[in-house]
Protein backbone atom coordinates (compact mmCIF):
# COMPACT_ATOMS: atom_id res chain seq x y z
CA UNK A 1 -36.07 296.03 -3.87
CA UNK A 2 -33.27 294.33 -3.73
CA UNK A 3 -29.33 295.99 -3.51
CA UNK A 4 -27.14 294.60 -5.95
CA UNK A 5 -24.07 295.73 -3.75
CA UNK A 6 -23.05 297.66 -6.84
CA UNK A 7 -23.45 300.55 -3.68
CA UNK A 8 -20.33 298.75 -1.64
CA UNK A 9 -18.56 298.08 -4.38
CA UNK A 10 -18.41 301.72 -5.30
CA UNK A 11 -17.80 303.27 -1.70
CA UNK A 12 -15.13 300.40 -1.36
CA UNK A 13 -13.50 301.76 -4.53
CA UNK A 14 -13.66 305.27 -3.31
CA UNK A 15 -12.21 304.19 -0.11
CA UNK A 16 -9.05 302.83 -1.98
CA UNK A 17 -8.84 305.52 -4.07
CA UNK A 18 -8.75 308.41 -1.14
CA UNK A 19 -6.14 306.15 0.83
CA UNK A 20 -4.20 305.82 -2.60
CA UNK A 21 -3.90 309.79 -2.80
CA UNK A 22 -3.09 310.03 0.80
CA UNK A 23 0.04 307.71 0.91
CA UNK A 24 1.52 309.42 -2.59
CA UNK A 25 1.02 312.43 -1.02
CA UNK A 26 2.10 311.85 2.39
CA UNK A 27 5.93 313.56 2.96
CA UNK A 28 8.44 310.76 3.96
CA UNK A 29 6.56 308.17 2.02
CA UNK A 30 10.04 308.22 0.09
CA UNK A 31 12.70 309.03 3.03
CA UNK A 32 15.60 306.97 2.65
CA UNK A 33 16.33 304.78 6.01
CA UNK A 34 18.85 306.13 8.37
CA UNK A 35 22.47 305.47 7.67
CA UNK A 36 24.19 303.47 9.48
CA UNK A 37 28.57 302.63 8.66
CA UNK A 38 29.08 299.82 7.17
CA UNK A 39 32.67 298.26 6.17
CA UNK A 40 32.37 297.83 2.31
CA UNK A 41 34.63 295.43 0.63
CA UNK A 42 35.37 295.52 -2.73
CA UNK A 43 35.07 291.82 -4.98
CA UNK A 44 38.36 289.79 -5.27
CA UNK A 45 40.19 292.97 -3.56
CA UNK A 46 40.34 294.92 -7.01
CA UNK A 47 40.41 298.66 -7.02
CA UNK A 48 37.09 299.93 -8.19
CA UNK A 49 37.96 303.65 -8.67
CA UNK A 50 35.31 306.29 -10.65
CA UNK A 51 36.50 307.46 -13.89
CA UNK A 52 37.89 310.90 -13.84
CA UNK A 53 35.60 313.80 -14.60
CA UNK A 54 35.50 317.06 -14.28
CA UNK A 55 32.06 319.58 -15.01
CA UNK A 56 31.01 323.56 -14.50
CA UNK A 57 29.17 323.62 -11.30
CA UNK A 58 26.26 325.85 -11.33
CA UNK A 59 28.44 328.81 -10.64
CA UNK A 60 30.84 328.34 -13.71
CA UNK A 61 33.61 327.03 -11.48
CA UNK A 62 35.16 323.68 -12.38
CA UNK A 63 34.34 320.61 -10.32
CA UNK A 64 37.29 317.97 -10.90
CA UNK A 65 36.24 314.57 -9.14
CA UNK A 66 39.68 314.13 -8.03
CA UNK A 67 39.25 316.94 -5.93
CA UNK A 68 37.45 314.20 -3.41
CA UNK A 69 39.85 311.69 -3.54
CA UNK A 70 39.54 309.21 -0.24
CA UNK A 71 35.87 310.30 0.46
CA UNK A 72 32.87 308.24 -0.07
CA UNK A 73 30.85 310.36 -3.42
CA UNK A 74 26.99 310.34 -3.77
CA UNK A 75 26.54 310.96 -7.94
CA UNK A 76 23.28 312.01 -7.76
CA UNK A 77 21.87 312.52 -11.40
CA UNK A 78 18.92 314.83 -11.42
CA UNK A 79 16.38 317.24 -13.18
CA UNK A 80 14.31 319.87 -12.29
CA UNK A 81 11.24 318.48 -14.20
CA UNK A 82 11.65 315.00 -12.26
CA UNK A 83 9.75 314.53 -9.41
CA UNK A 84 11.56 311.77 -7.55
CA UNK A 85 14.87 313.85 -8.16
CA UNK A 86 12.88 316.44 -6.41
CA UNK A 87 11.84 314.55 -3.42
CA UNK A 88 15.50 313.25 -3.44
CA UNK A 89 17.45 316.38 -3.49
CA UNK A 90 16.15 317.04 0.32
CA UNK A 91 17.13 314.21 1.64
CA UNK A 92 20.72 314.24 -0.15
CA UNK A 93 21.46 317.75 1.41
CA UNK A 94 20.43 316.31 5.15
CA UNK A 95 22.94 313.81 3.98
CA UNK A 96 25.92 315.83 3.57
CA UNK A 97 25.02 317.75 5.61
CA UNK A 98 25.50 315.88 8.49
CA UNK A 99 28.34 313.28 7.10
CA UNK A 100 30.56 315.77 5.59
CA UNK A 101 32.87 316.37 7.99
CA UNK A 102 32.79 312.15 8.37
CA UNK A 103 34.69 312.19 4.80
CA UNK A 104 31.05 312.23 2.82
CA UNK A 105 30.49 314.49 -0.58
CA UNK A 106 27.45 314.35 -2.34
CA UNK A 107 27.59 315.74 -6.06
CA UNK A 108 25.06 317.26 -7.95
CA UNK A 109 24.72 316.59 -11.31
CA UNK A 110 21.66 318.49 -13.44
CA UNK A 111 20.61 316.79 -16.25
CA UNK A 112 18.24 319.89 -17.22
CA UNK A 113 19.12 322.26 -20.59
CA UNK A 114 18.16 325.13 -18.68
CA UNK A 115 20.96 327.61 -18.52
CA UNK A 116 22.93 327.61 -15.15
CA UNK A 117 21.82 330.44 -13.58
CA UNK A 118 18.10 328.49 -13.68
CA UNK A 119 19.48 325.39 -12.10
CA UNK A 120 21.01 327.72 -9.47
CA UNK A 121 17.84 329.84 -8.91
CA UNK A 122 16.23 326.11 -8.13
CA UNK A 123 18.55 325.07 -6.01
CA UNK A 124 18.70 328.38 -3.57
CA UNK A 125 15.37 327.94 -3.22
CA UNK A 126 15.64 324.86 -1.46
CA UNK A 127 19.04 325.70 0.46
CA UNK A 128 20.66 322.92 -0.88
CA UNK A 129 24.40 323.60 0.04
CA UNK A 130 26.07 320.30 -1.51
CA UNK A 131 27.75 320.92 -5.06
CA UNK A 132 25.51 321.09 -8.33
């Protein structure tokens, strides 16, 4: 008898599939490149200032964006129930973490209608220290 190579085709499929679920489930398959300074220039010289804003951090205390005048902000946006938010909140704490002191905040800001004190419990378990 014959093989129709339906037999190839299937272990070739399965083959694709298994390295498929490895690379999504590989960690770092979504870390962000090192940083590295770069002068940044705004167009035509204009002023391109963030609106002021001020929100509850996850402790009740009030967060005014002015607060971090002359640093560079990260806005991350973010949920609990999304998984690249998840993957990204790691990766944003290494980041202020180490550029901080370098004039660097990263800010936090849950998009969840969980109450606070949820949104905190999350975040503690990861350690992240920037503000949420």
């Amino acid at each position: 008898m014959k093989d129709s190579g339906w037999k190839k085709k299937l272990v070739l499929l399965a083959l694709c599939l298994g390295l498929l679920l490895i690379a999504v489930n590989s960690p770092g398959i979504f870390r962000l490149p090192p940083l590295t300074p770069a002068k940044v220039e705004c167009l035509g010289g204009e002023d391109l200032s963030a609106p002021v804003f001020s929100l509850p951090d996850v402790n009740g205390q009030k967060v005014d964006l002015r607060s971090f005048k002359g640093q560079v902000i990260v806005l991350e946006f973010w949920a609990t129930w999304c998984g690249p938010c998840r993957e990204a909140i790691p990766v944003l704490d290494q980041l202020s973490r180490k550029y901080r002191d370098q004039g660097v905040a990263v800010i936090g800001i849950s998009l969840d209608r969980k109450e606070p004190r949820e949104v905190k419990k999350f975040l503690d378990s990861l350690g992240v220290e920037y503000v949420n």
